[in-house]
C-alpha atoms as a PDB file:
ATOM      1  CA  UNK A   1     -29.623 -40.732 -18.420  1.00  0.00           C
ATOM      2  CA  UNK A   2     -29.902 -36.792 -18.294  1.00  0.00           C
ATOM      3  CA  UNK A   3     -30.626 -35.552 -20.932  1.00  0.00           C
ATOM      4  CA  UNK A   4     -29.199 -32.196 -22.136  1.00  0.00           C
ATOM      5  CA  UNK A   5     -30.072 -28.998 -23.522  1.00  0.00           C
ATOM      6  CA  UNK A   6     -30.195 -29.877 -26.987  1.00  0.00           C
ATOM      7  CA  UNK A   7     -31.968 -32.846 -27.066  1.00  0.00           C
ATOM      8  CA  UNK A   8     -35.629 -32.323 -25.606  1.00  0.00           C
ATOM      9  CA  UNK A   9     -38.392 -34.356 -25.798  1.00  0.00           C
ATOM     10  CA  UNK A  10     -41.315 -32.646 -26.951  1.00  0.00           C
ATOM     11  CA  UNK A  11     -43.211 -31.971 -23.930  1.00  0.00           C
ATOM     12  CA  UNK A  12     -45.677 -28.986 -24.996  1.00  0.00           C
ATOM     13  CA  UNK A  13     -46.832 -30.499 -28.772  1.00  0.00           C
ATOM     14  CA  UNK A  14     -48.839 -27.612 -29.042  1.00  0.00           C
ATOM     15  CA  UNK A  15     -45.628 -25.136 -29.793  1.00  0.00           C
ATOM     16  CA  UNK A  16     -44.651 -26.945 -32.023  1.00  0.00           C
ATOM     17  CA  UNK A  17     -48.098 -27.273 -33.918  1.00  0.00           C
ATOM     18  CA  UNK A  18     -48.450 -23.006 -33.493  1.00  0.00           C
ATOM     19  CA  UNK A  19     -45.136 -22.627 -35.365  1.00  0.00           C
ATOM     20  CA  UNK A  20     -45.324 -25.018 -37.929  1.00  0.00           C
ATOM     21  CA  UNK A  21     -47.438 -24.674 -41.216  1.00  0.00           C
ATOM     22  CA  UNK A  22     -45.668 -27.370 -42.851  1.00  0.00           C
ATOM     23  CA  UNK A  23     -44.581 -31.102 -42.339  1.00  0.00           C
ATOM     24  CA  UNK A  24     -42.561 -33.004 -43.798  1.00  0.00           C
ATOM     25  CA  UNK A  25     -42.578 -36.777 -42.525  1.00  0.00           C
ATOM     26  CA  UNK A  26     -40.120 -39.209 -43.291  1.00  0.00           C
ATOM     27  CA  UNK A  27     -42.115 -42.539 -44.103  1.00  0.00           C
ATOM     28  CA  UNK A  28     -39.866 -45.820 -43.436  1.00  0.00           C
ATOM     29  CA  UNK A  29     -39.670 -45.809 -39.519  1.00  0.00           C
ATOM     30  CA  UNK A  30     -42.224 -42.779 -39.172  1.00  0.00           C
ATOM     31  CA  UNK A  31     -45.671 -44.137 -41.077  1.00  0.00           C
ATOM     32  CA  UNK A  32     -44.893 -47.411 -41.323  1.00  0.00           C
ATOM     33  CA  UNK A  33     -42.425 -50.349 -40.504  1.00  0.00           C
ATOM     34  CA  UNK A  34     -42.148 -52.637 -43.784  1.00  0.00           C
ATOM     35  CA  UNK A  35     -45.676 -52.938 -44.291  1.00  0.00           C
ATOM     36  CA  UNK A  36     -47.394 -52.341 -41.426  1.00  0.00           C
ATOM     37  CA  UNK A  37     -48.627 -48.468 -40.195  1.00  0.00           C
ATOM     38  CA  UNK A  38     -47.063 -47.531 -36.932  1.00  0.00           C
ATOM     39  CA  UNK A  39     -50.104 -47.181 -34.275  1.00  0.00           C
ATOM     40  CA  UNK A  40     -51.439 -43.995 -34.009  1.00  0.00           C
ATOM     41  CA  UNK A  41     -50.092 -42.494 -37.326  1.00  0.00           C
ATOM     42  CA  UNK A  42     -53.292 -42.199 -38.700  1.00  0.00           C
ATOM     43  CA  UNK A  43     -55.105 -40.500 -36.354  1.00  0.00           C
ATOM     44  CA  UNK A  44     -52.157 -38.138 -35.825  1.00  0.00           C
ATOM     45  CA  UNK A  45     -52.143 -37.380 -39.566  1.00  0.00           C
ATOM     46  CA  UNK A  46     -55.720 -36.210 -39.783  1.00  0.00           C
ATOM     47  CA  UNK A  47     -55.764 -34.002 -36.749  1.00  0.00           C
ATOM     48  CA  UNK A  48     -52.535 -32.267 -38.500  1.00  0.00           C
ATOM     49  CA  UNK A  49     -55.083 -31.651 -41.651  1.00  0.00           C
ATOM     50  CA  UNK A  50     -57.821 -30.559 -39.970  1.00  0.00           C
ATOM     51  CA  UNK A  51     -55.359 -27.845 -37.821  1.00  0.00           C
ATOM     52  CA  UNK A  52     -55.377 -26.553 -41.840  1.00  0.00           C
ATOM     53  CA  UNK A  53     -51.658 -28.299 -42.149  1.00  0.00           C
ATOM     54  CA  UNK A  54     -49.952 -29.048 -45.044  1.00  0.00           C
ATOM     55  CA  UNK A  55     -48.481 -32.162 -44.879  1.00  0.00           C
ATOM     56  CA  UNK A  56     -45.549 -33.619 -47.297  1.00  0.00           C
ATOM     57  CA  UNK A  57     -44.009 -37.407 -47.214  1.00  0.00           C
ATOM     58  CA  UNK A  58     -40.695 -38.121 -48.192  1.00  0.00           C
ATOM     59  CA  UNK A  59     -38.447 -41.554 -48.852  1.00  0.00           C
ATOM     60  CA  UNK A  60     -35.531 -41.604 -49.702  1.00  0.00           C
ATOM     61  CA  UNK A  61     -36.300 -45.214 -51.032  1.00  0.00           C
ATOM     62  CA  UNK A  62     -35.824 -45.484 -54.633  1.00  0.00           C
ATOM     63  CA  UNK A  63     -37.363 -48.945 -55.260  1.00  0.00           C
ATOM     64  CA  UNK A  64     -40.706 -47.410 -56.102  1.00  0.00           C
ATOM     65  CA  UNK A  65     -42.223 -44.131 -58.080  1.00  0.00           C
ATOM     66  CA  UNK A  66     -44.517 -41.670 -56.462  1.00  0.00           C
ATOM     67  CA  UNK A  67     -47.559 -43.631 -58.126  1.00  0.00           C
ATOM     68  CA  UNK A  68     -46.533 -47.101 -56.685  1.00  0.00           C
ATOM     69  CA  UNK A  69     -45.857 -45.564 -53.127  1.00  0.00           C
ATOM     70  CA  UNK A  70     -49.163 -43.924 -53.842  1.00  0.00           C
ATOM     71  CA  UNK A  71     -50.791 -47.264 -53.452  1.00  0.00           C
ATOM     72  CA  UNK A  72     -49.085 -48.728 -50.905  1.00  0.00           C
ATOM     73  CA  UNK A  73     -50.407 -45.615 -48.392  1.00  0.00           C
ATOM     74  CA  UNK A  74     -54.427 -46.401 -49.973  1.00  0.00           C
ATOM     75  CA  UNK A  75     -53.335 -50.026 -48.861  1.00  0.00           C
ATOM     76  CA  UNK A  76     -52.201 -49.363 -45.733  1.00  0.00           C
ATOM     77  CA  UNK A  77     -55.544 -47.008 -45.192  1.00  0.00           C
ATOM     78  CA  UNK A  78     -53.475 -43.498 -45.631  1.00  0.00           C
ATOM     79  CA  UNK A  79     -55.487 -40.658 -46.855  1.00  0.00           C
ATOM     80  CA  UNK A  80     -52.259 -39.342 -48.954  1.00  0.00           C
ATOM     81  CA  UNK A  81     -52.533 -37.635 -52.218  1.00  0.00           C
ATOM     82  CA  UNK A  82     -49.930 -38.246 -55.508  1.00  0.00           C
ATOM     83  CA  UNK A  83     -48.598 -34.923 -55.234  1.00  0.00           C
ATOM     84  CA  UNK A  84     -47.832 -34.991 -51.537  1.00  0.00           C
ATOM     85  CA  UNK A  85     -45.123 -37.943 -51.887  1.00  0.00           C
ATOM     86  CA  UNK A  86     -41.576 -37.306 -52.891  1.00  0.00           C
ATOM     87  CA  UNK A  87     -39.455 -40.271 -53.309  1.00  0.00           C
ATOM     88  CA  UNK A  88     -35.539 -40.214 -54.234  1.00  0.00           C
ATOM     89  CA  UNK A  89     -36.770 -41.631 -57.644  1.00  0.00           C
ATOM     90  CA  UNK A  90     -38.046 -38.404 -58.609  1.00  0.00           C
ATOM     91  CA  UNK A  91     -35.758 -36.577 -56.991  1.00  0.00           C
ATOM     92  CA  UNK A  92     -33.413 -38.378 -59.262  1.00  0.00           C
ATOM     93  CA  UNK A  93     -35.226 -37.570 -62.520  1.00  0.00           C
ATOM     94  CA  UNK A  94     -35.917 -33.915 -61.014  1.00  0.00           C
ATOM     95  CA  UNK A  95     -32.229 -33.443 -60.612  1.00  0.00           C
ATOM     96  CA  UNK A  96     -31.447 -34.417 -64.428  1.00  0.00           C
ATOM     97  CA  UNK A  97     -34.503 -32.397 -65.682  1.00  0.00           C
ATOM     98  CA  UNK A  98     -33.285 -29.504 -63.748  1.00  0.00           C
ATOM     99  CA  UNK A  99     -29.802 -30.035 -65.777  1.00  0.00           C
ATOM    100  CA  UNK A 100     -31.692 -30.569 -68.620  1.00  0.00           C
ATOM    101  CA  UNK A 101     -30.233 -33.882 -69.299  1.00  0.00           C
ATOM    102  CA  UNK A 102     -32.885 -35.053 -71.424  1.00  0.00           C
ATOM    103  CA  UNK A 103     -30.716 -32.372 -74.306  1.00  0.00           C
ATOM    104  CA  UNK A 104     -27.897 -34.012 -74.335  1.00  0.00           C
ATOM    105  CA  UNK A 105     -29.026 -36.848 -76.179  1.00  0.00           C
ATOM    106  CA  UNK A 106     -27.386 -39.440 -73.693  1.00  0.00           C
ATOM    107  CA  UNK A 107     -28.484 -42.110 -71.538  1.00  0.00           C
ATOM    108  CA  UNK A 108     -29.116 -43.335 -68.141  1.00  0.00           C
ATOM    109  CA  UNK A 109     -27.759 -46.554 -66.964  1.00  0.00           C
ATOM    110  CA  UNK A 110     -29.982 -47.546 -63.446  1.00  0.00           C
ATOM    111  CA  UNK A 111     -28.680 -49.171 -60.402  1.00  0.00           C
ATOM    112  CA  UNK A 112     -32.067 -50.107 -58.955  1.00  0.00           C
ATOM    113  CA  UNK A 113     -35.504 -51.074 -59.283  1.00  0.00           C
ATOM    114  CA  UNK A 114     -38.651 -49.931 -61.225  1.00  0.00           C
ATOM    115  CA  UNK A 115     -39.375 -46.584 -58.959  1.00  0.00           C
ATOM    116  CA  UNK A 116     -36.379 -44.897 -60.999  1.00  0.00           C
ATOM    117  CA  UNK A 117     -37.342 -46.219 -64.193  1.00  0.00           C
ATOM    118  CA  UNK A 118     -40.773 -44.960 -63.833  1.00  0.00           C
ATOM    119  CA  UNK A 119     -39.996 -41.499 -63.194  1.00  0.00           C
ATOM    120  CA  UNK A 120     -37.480 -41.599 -65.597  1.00  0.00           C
ATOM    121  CA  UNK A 121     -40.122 -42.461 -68.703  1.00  0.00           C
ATOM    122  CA  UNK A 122     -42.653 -39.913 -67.212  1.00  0.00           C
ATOM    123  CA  UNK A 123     -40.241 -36.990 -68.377  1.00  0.00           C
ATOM    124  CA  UNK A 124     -39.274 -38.831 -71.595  1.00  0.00           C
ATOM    125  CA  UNK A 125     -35.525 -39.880 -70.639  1.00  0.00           C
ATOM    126  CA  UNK A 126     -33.554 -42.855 -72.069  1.00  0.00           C
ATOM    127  CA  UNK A 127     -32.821 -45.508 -69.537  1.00  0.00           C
ATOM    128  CA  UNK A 128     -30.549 -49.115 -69.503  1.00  0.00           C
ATOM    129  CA  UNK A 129     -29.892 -51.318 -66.990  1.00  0.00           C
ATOM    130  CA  UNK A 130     -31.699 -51.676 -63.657  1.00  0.00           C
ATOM    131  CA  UNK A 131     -34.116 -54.794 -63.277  1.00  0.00           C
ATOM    132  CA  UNK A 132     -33.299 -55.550 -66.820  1.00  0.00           C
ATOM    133  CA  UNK A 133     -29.819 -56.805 -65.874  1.00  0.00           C
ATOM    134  CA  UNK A 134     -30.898 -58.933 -62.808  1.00  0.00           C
ATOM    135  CA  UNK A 135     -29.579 -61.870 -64.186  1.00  0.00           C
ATOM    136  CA  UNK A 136     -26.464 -60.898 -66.159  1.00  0.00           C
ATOM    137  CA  UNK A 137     -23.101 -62.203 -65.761  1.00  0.00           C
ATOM    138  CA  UNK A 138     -19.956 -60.846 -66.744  1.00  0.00           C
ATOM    139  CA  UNK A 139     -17.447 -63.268 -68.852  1.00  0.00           C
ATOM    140  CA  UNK A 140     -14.350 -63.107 -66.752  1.00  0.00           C
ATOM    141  CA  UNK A 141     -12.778 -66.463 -68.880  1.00  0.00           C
ATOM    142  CA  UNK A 142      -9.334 -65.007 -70.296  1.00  0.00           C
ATOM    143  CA  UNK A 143      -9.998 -62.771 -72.600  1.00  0.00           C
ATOM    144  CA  UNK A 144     -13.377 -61.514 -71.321  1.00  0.00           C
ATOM    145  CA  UNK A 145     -14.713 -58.167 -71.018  1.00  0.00           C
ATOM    146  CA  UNK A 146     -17.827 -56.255 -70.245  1.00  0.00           C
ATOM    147  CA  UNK A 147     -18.632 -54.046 -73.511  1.00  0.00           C
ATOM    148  CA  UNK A 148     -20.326 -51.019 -71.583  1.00  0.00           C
ATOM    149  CA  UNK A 149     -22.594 -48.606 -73.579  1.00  0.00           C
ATOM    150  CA  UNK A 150     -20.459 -44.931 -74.364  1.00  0.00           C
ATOM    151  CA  UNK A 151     -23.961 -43.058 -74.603  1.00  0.00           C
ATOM    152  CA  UNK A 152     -24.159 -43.445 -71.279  1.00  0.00           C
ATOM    153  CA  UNK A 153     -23.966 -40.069 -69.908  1.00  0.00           C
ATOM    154  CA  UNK A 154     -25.139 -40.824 -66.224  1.00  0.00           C
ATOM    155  CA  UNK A 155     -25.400 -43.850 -63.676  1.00  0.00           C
ATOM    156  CA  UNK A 156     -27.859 -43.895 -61.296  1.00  0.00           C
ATOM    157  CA  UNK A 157     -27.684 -45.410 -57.847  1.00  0.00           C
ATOM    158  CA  UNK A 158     -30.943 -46.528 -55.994  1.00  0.00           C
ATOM    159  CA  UNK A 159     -31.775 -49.086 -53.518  1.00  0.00           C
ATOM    160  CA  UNK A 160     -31.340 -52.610 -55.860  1.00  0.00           C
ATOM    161  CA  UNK A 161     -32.309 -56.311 -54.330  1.00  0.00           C
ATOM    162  CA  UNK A 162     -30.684 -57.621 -57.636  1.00  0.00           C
ATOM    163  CA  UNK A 163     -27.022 -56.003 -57.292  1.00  0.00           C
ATOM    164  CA  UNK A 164     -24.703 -57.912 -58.957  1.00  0.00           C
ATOM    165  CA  UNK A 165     -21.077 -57.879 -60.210  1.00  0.00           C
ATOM    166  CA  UNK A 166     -22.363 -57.218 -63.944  1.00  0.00           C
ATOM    167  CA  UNK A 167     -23.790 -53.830 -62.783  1.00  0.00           C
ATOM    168  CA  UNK A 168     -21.334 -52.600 -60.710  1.00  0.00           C
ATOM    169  CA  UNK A 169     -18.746 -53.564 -63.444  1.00  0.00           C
ATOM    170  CA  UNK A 170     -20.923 -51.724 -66.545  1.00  0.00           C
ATOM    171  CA  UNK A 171     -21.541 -48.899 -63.916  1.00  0.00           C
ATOM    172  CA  UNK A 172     -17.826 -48.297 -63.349  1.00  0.00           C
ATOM    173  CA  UNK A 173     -16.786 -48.452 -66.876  1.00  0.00           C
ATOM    174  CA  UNK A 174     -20.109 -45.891 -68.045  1.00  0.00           C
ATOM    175  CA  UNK A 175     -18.203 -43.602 -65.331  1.00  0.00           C
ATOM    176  CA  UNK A 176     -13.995 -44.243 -65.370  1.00  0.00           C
ATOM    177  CA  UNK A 177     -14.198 -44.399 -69.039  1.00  0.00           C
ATOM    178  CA  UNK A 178     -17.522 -41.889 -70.493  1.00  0.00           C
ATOM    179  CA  UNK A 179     -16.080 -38.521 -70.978  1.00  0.00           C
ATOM    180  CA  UNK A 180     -18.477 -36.357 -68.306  1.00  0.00           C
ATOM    181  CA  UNK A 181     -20.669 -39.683 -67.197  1.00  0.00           C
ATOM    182  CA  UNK A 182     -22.572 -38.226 -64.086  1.00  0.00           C
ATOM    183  CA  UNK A 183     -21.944 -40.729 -60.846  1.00  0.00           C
ATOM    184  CA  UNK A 184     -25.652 -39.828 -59.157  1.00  0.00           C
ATOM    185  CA  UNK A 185     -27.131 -41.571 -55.858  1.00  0.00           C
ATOM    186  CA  UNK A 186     -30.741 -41.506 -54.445  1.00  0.00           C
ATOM    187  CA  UNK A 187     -29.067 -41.608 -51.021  1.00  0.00           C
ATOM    188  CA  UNK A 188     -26.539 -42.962 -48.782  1.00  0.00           C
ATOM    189  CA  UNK A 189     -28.699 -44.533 -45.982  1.00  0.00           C
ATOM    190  CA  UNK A 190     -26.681 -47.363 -43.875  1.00  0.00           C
ATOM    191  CA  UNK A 191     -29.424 -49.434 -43.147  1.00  0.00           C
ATOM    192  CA  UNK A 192     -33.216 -50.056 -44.544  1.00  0.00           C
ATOM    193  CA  UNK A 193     -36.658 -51.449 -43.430  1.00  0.00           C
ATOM    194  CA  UNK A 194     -37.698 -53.628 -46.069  1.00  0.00           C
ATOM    195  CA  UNK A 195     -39.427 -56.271 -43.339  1.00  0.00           C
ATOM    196  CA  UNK A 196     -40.035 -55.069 -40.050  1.00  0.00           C
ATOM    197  CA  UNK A 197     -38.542 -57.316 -38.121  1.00  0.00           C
ATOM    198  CA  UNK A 198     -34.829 -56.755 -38.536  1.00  0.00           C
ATOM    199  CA  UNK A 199     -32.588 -53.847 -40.426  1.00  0.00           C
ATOM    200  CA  UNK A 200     -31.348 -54.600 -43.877  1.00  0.00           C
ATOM    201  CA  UNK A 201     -27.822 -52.907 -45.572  1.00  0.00           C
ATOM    202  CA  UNK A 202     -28.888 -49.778 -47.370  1.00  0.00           C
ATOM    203  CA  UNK A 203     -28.639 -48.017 -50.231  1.00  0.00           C
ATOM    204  CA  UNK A 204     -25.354 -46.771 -48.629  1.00  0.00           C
ATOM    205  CA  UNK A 205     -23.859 -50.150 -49.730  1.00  0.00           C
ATOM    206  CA  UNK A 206     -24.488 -50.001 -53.460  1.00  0.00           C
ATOM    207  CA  UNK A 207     -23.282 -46.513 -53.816  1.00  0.00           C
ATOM    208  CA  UNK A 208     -20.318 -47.412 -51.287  1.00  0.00           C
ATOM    209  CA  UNK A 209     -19.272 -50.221 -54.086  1.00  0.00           C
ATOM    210  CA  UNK A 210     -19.429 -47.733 -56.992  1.00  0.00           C
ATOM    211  CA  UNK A 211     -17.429 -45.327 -55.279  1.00  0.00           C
ATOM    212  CA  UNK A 212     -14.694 -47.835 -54.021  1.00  0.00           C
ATOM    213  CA  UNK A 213     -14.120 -48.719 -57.817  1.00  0.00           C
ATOM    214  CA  UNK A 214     -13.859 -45.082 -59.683  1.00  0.00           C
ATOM    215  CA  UNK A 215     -12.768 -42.885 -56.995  1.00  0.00           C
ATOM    216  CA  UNK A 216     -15.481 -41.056 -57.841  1.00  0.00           C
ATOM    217  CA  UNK A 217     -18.017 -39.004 -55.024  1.00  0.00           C
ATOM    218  CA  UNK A 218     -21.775 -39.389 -55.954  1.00  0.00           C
ATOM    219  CA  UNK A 219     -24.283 -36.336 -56.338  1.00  0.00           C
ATOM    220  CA  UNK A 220     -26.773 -37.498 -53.775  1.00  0.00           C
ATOM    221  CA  UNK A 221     -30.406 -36.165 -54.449  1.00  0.00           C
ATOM    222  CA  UNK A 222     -32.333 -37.759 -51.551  1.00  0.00           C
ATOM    223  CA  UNK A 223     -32.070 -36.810 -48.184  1.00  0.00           C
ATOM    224  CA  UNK A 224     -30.173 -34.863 -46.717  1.00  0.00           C
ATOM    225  CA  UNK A 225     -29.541 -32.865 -50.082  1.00  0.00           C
ATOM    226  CA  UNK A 226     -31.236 -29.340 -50.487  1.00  0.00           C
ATOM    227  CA  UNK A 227     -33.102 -30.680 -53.584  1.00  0.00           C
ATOM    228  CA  UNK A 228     -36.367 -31.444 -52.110  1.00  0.00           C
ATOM    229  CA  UNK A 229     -36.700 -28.556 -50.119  1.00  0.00           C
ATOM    230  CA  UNK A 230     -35.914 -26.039 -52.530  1.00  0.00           C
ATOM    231  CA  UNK A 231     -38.243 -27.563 -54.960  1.00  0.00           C
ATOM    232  CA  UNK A 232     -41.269 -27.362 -52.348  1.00  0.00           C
ATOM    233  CA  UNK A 233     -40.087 -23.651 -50.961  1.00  0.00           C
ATOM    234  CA  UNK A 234     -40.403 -22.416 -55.046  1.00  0.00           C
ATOM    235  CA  UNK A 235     -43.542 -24.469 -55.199  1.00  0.00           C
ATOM    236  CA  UNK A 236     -45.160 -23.545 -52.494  1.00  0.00           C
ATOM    237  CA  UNK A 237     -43.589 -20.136 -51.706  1.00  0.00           C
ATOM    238  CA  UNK A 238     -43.076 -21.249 -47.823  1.00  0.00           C
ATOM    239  CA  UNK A 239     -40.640 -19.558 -45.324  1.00  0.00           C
ATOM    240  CA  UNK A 240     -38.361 -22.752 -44.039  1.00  0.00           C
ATOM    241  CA  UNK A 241     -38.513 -21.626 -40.453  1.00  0.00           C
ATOM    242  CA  UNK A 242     -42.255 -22.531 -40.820  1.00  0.00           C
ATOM    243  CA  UNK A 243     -41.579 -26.244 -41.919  1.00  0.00           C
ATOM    244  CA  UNK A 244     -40.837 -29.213 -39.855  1.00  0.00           C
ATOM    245  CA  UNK A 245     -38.891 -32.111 -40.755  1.00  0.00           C
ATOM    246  CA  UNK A 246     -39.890 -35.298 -39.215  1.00  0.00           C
ATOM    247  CA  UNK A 247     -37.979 -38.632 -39.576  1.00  0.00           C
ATOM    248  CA  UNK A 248     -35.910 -41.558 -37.380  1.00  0.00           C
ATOM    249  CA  UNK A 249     -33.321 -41.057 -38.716  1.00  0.00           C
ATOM    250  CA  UNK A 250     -30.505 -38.564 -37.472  1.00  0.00           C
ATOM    251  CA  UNK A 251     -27.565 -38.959 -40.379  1.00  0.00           C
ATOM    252  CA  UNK A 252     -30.205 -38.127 -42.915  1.00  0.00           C
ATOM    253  CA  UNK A 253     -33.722 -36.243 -41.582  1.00  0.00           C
ATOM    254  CA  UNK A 254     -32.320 -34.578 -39.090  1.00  0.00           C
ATOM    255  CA  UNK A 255     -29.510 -33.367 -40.405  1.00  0.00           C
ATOM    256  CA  UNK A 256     -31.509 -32.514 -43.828  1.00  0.00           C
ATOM    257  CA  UNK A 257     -33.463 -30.317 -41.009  1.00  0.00           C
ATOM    258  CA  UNK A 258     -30.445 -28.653 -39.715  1.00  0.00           C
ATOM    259  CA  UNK A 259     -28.635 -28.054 -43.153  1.00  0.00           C
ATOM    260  CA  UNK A 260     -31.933 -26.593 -44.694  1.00  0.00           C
ATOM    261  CA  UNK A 261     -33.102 -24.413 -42.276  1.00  0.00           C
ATOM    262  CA  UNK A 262     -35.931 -26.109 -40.921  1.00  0.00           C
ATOM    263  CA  UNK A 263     -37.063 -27.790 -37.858  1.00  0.00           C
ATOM    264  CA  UNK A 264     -36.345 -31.254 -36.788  1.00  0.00           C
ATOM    265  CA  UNK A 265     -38.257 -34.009 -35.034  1.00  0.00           C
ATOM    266  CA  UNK A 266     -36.898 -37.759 -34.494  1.00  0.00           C
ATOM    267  CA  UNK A 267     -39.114 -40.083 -33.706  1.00  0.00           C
ATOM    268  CA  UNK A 268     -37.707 -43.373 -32.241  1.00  0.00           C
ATOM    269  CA  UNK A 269     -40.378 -45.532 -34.126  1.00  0.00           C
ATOM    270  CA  UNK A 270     -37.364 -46.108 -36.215  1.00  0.00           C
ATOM    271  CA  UNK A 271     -33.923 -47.116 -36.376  1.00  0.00           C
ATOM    272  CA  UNK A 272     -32.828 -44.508 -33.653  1.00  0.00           C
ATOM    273  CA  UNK A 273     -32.653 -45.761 -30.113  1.00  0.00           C
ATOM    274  CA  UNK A 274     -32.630 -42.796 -27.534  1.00  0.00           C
ATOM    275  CA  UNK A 275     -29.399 -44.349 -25.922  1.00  0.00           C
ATOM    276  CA  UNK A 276     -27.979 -43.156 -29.764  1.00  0.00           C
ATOM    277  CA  UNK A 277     -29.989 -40.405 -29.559  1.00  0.00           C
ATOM    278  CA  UNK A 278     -28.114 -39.465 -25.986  1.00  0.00           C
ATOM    279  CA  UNK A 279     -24.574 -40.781 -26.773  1.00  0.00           C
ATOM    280  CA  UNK A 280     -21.642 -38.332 -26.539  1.00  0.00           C
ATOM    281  CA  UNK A 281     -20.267 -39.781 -29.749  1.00  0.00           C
ATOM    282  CA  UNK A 282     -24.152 -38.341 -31.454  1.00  0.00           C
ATOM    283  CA  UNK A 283     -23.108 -34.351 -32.767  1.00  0.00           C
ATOM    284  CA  UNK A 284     -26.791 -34.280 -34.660  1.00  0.00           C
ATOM    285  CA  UNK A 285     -29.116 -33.181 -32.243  1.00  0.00           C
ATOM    286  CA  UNK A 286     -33.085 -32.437 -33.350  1.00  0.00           C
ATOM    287  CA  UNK A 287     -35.535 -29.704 -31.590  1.00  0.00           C
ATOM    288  CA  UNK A 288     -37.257 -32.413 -30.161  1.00  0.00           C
ATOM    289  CA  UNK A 289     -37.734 -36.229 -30.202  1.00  0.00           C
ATOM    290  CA  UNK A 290     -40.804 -38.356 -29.256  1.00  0.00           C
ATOM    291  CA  UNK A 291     -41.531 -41.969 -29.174  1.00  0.00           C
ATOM    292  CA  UNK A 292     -43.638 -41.610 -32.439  1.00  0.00           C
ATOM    293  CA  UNK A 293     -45.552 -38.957 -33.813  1.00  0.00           C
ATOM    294  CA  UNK A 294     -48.731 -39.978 -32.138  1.00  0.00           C
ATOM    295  CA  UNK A 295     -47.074 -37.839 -29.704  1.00  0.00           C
ATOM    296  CA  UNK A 296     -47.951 -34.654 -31.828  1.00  0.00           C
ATOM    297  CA  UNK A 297     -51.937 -35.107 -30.705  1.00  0.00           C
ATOM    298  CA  UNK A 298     -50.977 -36.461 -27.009  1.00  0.00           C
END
């Protein structure tokens, strides 16, 4: 297959390392498949530090907090700090700080696991729902109803193993019938890796069923908003053309690349084949692409 202009595989890593100050590596797909480290990541990540890099890891898996991911790089034998991880989770509980939710005096009710909850009690904000409601059933006998809380003022949407009709039910009511209930969602990603040897439906599903029963379109704070970035350009006071984004995925790093200002990299340790890559039908197209980012040190 030829390939064309805009879709080059990084021949000459050492451009790309002169130009780049910052990266930012996707981690399902990139660092690791389930939980095993993709060969070569390790190595690759310490020559970046020792070129004086900085180096940032984003999910946009909600399921855990930036402590709990912090633990699964020590056990996969990552040299990663707390404060270089950003996870949807806290993107999610950055987003409501930012609109100082926490004032209002409502609620959160949580589509997902114990990541959002966790970053949600670190800045001191209400929460319902999420692992919680795991086993709840809705009474649909004649008569029956779901009696949703009306302090509710927002409904989160993350990754959840447990979904079930009860939350999707208490979740539309909080929003169809809460005057100003915020619909928000930690991403839309198709597909997941949650074992490495097959894909799994994604978070896109959850927030898919939500939206198919109020009409409503989510505020997405993972990839590929702008929330991250801007949050590490005012952190770090970084120029974006000096940051990289790195990820297998082309709907949601890549494109959180392009729409930022940043470069891109896909790696095709991930879900990405490069036949997808290639395909007319493909309009996202990175700087480069390489078969993982061992490549970066090749």
């Amino acid at each position: 297959m030829t390939e064309g202009p805009s879709v080059r595989r990084l021949a000459q890593p050492k451009d790309l390392l002169d130009s780049t100050e910052m990266f930012i590596f996707d981690c399902d797909g990139v660092i690791w498949r389930g939980d095993s480290v993709i060969e070569g990541v390790p190595e690759t990540l310490d020559h970046l530090r020792a070129m004086g890099k900085t180096l940032f890891f984003v999910t946009n898996n909600s399921t855990k907090s930036r402590a709990a991911y912090l633990k699964k790089f020590t056990g996969l034998g990552l040299n990663v700090s707390a404060k270089e991880i950003l996870s949807s989770s806290f993107a999610a509980a950055g987003y409501l700080e930012q609109i100082k939710f926490k004032q209002t005096g409502k609620k959160v009710y949580i589509i997902g696991e114990a990541g959002i909850e966790d970053e949600l009690d670190l800045i001191g904000i209400p929460h319902i729902g999420g692992p919680a409601d795991k086993d709840k059933k809705p009474d649909m006998s004649p008569g029956g109803r779901v009696e949703h809380d009306h302090d509710v003022g927002a409904v989160v949407v993350g990754f959840d193993r447990h979904i079930n009709y009860y939350k999707i039910q208490f979740a539309q009511l909080c929003i169809n019938e809460n005057p100003g209930c915020l619909f928000i969602a930690t991403n839309l990603d198709a597909v997941t890796h949650l074992t490495d040897a097959q894909e799994w439906a994604g978070n896109g599903s959850m927030v898919g069923a939500i939206k198919g029963c109020t009409g409503q379109e989510p505020i997405v704070v993972g990839k590929p908003s702008a929330l991250m970035i801007d949050y590490i350009v005012e952190k770090f006071q970084i120029a974006k053309d000096k940051i990289c984004m790195v990820g297998d995925r082309l709907d949601t790093d890549v494109l959180f690349g392009k729409q930022n200002g940043l470069s891109s990299v896909l790696t095709l340790s991930g879900v990405t084949t490069e036949e997808k890559l290639k395909s007319p039908d493909n309009k996202i197209h990175p700087d480069f692409y390489v078969d993982s980012i061992a490549d970066f040190v090749a």
